[in-house]
PDB file of N, CA and C in Angstrom:
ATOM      1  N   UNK A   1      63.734 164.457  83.380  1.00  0.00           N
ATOM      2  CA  UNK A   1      65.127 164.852  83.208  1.00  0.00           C
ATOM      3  C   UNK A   1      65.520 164.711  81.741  1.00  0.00           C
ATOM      4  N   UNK A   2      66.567 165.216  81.335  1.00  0.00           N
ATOM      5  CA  UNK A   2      66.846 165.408  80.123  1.00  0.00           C
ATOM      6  C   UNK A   2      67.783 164.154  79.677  1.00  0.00           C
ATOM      7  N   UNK A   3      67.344 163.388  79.259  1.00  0.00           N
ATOM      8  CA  UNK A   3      67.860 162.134  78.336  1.00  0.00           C
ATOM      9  C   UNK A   3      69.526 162.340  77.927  1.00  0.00           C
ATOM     10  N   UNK A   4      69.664 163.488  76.850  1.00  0.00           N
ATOM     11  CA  UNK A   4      71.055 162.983  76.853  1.00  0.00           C
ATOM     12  C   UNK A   4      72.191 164.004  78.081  1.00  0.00           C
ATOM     13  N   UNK A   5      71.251 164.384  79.354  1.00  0.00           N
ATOM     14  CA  UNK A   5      71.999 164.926  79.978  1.00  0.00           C
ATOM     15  C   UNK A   5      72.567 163.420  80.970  1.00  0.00           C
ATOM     16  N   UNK A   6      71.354 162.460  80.828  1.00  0.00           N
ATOM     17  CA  UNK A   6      71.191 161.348  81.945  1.00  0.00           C
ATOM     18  C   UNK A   6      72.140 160.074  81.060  1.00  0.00           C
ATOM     19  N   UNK A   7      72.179 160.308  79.506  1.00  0.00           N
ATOM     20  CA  UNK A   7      73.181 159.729  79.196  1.00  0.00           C
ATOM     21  C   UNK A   7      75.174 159.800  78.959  1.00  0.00           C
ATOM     22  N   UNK A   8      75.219 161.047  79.351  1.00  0.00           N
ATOM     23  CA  UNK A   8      76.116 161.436  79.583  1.00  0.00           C
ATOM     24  C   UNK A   8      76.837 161.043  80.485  1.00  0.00           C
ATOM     25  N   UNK A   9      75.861 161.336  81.778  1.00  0.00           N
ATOM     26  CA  UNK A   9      75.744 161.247  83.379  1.00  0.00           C
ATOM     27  C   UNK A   9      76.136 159.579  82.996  1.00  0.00           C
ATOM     28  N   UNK A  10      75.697 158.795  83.203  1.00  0.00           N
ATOM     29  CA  UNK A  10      75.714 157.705  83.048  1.00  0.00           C
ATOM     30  C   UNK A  10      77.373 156.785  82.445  1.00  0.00           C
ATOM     31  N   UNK A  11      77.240 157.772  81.102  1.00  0.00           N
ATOM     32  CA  UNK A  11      78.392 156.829  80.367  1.00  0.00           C
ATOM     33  C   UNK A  11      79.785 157.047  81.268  1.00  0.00           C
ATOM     34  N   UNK A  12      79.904 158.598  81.548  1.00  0.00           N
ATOM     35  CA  UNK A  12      80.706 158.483  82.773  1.00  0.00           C
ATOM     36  C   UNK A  12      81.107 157.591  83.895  1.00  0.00           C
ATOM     37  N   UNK A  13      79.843 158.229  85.003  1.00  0.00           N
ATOM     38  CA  UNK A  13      79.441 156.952  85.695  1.00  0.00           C
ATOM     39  C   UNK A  13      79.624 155.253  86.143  1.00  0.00           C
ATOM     40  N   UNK A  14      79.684 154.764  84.739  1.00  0.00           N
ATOM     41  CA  UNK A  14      79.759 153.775  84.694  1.00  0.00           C
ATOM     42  C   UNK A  14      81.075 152.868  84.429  1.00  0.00           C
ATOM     43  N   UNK A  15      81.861 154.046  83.123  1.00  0.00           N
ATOM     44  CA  UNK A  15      83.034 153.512  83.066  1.00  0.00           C
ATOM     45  C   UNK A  15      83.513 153.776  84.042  1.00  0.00           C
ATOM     46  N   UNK A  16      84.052 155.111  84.934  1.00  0.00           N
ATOM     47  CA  UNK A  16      84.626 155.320  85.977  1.00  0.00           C
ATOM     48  C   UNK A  16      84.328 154.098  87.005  1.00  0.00           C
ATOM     49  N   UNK A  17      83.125 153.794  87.405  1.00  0.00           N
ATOM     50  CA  UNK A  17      82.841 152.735  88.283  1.00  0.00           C
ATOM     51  C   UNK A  17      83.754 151.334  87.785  1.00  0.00           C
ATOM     52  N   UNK A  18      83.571 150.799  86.353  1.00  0.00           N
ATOM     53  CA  UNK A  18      84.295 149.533  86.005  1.00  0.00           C
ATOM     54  C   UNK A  18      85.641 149.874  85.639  1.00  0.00           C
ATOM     55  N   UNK A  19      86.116 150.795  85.983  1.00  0.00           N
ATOM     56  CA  UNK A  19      87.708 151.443  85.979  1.00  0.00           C
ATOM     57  C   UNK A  19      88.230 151.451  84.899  1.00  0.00           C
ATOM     58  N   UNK A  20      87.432 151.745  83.449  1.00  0.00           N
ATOM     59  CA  UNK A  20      88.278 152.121  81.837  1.00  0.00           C
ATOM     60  C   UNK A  20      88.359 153.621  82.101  1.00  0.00           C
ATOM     61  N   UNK A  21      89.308 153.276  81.161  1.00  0.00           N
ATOM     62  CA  UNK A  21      90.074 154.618  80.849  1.00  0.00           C
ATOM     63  C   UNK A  21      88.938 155.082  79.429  1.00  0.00           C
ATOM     64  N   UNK A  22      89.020 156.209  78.763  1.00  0.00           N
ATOM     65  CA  UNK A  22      88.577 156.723  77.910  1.00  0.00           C
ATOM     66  C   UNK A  22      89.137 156.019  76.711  1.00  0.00           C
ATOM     67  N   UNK A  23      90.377 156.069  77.080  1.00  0.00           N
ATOM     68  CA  UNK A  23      90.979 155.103  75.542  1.00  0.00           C
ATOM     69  C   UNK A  23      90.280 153.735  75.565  1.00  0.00           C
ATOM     70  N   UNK A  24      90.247 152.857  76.980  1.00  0.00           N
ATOM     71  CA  UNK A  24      90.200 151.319  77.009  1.00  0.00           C
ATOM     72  C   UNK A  24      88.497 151.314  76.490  1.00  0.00           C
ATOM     73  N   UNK A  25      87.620 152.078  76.789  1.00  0.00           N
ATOM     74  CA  UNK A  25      86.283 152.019  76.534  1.00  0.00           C
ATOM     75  C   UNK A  25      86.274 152.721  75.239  1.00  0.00           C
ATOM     76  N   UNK A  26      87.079 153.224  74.756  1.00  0.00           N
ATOM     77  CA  UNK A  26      86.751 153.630  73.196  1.00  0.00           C
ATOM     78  C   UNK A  26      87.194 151.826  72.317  1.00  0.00           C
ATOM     79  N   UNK A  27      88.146 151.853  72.415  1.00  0.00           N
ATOM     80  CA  UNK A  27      88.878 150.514  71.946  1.00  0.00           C
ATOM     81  C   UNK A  27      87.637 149.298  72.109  1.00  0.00           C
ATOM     82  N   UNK A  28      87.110 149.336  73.565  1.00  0.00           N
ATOM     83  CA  UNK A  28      86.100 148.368  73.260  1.00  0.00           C
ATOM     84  C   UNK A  28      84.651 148.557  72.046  1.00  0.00           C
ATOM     85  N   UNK A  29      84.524 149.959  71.732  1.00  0.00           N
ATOM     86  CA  UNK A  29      83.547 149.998  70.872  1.00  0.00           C
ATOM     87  C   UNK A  29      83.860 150.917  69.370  1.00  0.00           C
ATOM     88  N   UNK A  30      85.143 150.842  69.424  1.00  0.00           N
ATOM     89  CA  UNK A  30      85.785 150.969  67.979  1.00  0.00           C
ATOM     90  C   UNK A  30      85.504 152.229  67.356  1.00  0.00           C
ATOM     91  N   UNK A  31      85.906 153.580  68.804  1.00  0.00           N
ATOM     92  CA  UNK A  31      85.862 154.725  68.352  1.00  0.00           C
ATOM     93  C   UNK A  31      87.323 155.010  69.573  1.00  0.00           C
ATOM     94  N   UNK A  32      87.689 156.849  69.311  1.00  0.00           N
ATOM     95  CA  UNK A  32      88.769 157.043  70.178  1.00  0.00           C
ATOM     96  C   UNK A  32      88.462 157.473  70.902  1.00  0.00           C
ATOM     97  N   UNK A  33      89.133 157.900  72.298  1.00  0.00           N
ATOM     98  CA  UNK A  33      89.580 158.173  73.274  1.00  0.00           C
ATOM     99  C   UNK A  33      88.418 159.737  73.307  1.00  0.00           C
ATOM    100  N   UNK A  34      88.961 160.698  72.274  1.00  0.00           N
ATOM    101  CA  UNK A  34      88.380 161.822  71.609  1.00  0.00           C
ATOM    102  C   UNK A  34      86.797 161.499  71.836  1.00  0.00           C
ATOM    103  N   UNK A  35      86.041 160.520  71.050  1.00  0.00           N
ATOM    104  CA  UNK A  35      84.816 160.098  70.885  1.00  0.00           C
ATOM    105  C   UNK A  35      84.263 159.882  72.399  1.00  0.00           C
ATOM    106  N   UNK A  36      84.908 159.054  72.870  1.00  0.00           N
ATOM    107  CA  UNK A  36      84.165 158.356  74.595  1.00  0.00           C
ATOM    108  C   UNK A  36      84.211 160.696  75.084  1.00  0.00           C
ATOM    109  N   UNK A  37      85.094 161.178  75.145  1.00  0.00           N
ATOM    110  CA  UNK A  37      84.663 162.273  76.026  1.00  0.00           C
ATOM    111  C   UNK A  37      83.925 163.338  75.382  1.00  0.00           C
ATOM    112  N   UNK A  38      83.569 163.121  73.874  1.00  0.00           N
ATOM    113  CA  UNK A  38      82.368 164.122  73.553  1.00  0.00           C
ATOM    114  C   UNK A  38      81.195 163.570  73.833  1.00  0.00           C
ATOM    115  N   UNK A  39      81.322 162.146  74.231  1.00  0.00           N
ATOM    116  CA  UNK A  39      80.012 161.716  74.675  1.00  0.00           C
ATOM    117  C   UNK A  39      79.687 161.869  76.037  1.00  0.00           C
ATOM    118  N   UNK A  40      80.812 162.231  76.599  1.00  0.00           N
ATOM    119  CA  UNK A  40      81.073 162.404  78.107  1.00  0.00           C
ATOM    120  C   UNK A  40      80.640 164.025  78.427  1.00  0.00           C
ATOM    121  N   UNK A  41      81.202 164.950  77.498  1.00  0.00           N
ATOM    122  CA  UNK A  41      80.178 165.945  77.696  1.00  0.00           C
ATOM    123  C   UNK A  41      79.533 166.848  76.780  1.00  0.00           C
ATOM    124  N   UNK A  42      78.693 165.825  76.493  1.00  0.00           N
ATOM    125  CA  UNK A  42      77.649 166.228  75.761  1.00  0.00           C
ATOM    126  C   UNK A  42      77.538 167.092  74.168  1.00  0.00           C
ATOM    127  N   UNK A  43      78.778 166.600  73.923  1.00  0.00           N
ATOM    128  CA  UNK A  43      79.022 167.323  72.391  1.00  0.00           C
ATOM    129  C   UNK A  43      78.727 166.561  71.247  1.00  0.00           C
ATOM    130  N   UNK A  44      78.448 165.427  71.480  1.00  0.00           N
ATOM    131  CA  UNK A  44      77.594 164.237  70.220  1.00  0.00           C
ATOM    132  C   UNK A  44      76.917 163.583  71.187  1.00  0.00           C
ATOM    133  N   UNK A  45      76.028 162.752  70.237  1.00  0.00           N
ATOM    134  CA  UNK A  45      75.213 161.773  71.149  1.00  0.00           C
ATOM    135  C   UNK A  45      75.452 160.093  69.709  1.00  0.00           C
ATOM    136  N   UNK A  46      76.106 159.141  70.308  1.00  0.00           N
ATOM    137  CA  UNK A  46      76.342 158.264  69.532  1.00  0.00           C
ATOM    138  C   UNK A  46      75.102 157.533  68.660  1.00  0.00           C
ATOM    139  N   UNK A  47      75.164 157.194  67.639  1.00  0.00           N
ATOM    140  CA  UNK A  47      73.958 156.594  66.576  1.00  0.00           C
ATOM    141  C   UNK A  47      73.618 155.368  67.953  1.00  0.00           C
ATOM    142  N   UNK A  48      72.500 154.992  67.312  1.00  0.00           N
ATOM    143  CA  UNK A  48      71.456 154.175  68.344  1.00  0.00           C
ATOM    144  C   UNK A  48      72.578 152.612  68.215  1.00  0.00           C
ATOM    145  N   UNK A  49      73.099 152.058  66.669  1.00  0.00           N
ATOM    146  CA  UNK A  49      73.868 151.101  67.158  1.00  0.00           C
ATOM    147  C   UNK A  49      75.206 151.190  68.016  1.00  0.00           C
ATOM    148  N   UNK A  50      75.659 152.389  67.491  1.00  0.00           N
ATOM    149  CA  UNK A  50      76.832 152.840  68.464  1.00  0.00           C
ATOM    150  C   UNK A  50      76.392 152.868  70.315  1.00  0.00           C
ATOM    151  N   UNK A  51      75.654 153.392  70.396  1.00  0.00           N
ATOM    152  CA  UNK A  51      74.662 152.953  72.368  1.00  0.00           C
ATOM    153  C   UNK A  51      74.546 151.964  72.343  1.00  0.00           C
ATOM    154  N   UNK A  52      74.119 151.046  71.465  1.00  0.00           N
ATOM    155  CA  UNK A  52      74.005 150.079  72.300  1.00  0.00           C
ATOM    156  C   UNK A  52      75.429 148.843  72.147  1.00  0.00           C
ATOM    157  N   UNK A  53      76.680 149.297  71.637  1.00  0.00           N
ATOM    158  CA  UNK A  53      78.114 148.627  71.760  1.00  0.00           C
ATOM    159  C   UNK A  53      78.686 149.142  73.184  1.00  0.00           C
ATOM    160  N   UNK A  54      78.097 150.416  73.486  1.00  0.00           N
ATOM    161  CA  UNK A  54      78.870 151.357  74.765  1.00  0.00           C
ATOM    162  C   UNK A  54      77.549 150.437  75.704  1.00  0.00           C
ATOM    163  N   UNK A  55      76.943 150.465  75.826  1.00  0.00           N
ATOM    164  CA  UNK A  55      75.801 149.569  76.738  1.00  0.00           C
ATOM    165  C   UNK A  55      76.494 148.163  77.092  1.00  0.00           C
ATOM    166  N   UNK A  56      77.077 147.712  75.985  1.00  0.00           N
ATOM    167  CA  UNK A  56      77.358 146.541  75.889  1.00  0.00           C
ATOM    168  C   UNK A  56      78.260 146.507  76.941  1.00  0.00           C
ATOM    169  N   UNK A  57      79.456 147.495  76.428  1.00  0.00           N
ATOM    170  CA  UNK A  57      80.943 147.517  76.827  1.00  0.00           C
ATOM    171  C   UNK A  57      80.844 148.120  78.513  1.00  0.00           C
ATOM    172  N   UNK A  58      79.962 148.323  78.685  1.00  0.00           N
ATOM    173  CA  UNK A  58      79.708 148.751  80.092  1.00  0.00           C
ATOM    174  C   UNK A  58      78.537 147.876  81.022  1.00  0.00           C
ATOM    175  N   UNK A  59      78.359 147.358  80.531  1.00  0.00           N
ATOM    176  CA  UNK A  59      77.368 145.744  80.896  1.00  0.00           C
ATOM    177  C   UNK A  59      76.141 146.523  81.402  1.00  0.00           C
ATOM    178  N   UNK A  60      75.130 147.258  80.592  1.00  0.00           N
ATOM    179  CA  UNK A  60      74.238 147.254  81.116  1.00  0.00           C
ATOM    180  C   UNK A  60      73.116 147.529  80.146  1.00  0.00           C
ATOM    181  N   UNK A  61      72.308 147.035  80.654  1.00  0.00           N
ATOM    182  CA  UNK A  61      70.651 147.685  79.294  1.00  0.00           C
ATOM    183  C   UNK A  61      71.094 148.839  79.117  1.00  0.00           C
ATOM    184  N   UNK A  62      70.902 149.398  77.306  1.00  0.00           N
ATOM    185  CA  UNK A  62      70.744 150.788  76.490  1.00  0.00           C
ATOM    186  C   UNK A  62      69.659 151.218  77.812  1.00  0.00           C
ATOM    187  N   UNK A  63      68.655 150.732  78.276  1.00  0.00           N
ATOM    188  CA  UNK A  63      67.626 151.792  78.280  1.00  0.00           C
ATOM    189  C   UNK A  63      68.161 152.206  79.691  1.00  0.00           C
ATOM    190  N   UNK A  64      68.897 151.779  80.531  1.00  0.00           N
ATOM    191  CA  UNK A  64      69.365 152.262  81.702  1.00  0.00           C
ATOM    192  C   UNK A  64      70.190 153.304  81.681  1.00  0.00           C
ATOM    193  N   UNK A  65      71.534 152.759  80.337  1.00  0.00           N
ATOM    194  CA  UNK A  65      72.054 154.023  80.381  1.00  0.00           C
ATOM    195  C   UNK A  65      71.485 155.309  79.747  1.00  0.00           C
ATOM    196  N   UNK A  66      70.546 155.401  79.021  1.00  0.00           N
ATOM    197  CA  UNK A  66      69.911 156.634  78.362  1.00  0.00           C
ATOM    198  C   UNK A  66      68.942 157.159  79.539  1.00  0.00           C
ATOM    199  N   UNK A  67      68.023 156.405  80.167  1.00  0.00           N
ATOM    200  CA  UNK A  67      67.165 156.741  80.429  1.00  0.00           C
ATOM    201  C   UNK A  67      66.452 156.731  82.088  1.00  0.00           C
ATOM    202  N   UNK A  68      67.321 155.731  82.901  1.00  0.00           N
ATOM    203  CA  UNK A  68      67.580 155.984  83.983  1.00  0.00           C
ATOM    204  C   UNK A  68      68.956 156.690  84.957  1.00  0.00           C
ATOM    205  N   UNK A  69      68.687 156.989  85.937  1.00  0.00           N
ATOM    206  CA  UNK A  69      69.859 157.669  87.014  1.00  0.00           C
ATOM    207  C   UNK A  69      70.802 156.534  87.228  1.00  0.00           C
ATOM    208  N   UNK A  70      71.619 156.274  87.217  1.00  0.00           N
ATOM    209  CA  UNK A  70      72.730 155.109  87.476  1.00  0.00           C
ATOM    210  C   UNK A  70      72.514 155.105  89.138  1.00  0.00           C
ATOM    211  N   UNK A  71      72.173 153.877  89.364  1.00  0.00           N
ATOM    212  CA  UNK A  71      72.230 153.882  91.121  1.00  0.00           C
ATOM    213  C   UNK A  71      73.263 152.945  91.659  1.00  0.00           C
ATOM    214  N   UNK A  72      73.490 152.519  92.545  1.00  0.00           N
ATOM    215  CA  UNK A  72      74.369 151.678  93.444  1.00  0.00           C
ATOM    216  C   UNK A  72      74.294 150.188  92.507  1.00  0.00           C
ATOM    217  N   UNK A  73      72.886 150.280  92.452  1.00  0.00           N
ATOM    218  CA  UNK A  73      72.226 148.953  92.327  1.00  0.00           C
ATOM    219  C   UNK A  73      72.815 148.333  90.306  1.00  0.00           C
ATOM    220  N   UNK A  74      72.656 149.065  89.693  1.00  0.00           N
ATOM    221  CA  UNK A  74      73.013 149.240  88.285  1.00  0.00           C
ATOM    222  C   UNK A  74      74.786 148.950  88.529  1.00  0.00           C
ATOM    223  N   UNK A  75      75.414 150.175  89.223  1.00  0.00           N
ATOM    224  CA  UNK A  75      76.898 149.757  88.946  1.00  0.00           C
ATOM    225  C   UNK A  75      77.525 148.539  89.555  1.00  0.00           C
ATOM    226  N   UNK A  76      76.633 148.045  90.711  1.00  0.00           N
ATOM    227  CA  UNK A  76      77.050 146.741  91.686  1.00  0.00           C
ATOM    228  C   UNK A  76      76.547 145.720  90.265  1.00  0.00           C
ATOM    229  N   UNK A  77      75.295 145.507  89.928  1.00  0.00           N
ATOM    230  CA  UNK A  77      75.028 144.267  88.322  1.00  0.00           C
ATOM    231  C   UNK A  77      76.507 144.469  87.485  1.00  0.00           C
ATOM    232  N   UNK A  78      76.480 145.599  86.593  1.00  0.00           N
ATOM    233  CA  UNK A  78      77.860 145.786  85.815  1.00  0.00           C
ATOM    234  C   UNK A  78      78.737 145.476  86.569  1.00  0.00           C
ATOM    235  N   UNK A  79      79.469 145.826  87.736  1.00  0.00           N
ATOM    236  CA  UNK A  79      80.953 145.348  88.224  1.00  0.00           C
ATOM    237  C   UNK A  79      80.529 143.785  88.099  1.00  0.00           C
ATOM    238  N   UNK A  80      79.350 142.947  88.292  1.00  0.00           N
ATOM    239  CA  UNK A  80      79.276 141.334  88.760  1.00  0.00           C
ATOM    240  C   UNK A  80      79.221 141.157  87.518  1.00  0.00           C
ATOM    241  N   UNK A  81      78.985 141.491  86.073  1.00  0.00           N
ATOM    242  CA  UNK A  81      78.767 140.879  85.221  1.00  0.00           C
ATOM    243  C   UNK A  81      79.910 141.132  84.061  1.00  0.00           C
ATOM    244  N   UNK A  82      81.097 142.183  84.802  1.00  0.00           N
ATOM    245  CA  UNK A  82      82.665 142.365  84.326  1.00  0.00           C
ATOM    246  C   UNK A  82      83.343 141.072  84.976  1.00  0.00           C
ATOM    247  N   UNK A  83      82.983 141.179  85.762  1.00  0.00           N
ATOM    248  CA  UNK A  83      83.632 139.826  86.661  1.00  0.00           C
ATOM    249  C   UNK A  83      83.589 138.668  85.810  1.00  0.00           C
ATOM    250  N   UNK A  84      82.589 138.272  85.878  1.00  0.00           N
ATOM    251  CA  UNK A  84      81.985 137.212  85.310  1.00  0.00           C
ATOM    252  C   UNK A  84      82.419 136.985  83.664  1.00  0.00           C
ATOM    253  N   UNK A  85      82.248 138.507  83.308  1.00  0.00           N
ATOM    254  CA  UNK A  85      83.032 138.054  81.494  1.00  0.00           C
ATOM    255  C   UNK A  85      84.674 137.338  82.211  1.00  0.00           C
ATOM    256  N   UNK A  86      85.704 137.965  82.804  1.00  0.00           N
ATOM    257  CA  UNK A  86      86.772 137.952  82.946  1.00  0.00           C
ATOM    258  C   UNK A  86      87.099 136.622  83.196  1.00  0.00           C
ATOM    259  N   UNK A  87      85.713 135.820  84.175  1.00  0.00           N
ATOM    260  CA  UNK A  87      85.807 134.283  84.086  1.00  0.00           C
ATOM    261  C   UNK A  87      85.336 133.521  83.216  1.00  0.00           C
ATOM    262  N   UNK A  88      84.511 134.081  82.300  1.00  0.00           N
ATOM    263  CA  UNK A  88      84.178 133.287  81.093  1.00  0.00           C
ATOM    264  C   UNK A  88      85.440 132.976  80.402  1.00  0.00           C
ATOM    265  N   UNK A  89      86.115 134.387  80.217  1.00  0.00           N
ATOM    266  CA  UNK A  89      87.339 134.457  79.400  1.00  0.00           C
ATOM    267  C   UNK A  89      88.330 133.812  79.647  1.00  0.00           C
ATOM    268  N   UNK A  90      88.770 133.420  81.393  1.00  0.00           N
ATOM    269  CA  UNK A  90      89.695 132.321  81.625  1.00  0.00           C
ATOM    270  C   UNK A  90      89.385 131.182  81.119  1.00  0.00           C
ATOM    271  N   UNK A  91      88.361 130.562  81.469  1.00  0.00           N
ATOM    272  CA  UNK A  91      87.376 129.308  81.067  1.00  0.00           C
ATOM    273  C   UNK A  91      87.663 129.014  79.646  1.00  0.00           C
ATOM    274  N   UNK A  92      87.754 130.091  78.874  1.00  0.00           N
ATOM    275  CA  UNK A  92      87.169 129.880  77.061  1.00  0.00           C
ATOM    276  C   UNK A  92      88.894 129.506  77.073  1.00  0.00           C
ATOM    277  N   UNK A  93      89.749 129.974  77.757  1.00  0.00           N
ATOM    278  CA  UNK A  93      91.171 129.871  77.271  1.00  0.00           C
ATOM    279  C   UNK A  93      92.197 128.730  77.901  1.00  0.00           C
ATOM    280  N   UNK A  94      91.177 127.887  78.516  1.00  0.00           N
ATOM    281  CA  UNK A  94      91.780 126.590  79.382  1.00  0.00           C
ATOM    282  C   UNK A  94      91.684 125.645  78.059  1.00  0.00           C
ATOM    283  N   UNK A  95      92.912 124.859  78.380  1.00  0.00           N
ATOM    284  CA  UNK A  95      93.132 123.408  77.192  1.00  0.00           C
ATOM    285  C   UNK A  95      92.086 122.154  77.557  1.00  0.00           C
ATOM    286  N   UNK A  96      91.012 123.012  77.364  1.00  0.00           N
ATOM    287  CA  UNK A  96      90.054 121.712  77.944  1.00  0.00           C
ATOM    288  C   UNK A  96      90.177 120.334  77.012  1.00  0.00           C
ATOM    289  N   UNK A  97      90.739 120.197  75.696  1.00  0.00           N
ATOM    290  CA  UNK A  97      90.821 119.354  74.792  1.00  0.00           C
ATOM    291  C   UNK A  97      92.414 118.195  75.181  1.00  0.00           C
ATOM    292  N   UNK A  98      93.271 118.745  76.458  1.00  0.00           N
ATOM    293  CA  UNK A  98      94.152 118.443  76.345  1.00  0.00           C
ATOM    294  C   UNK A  98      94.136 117.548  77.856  1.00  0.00           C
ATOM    295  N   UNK A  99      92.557 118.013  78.458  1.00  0.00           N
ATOM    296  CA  UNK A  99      92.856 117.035  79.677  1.00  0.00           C
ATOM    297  C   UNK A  99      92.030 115.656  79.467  1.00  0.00           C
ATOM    298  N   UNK A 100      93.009 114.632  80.049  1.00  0.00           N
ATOM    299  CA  UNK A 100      92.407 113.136  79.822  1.00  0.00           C
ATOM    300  C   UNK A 100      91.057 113.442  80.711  1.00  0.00           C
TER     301      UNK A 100
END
C-alpha cells in the first residue's frame, strides 16, 4: 500500500478516534489547523521531525502511523495512553509539597 496514502489514512484516523479537532492537534505540534488537513489529504507530507511530534501528539509509534493500517488495537493503546497523560497531568499538578 502506498505509505503516504496509509499516512494520511491514519493521521485522520487517529485524531478523530482521540477526539482533536484540527486546530487542537495542530496547536499540539506547532503548526495550523490549515497544516493538520493538508496532511489529512494528502497535499504535503510533514518533515520526518514534524511525524514524529504528530506521532507523539497522537500517542503512537511514527512507524505505525506511516506504515501500518490503524486497527482497533492501535486506537484502543492511544485512547489508554491519552488517559493516562491526563492522569499524569493531574498528579504533576497536586501540592504534593504542601501535604504533612
Amino acid at each position: 500500500m502506498n505509505y503516504y496514502k496509509l499516512f494520511r489514512q491514519n493521521t485522520k484516523a487517529l485524531r478523530v478516534a482521540l477526539e482533536y479537532s484540527q486546530k487542537e492537534l495542530g496547536l499540539k505540534i506547532g503548526v495550523s489547523d490549515k497544516t493538520i488537513s493538508a496532511y489529512e489529504c494528502g497535499f504535503t507530507v510533514p518533515p520526518l521531525d514534524r511525524m514524529q511530534m504528530l506521532a507523539d501528539a497522537l500517542y503512537v509509534a511514527m512507524y505505525d502511523l506511516a506504515y501500518n493500517e490503524v486497527t482497533q488495537s492501535i486506537i484502543d493503546r492511544a485512547l489508554l495512553a491519552k488517559r493516562l497523560a491526563g492522569v499524569q497531568n493531574v498528579l504533576n499538578n497536586l501540592p504534593f509539597d504542601k501535604i504533612e
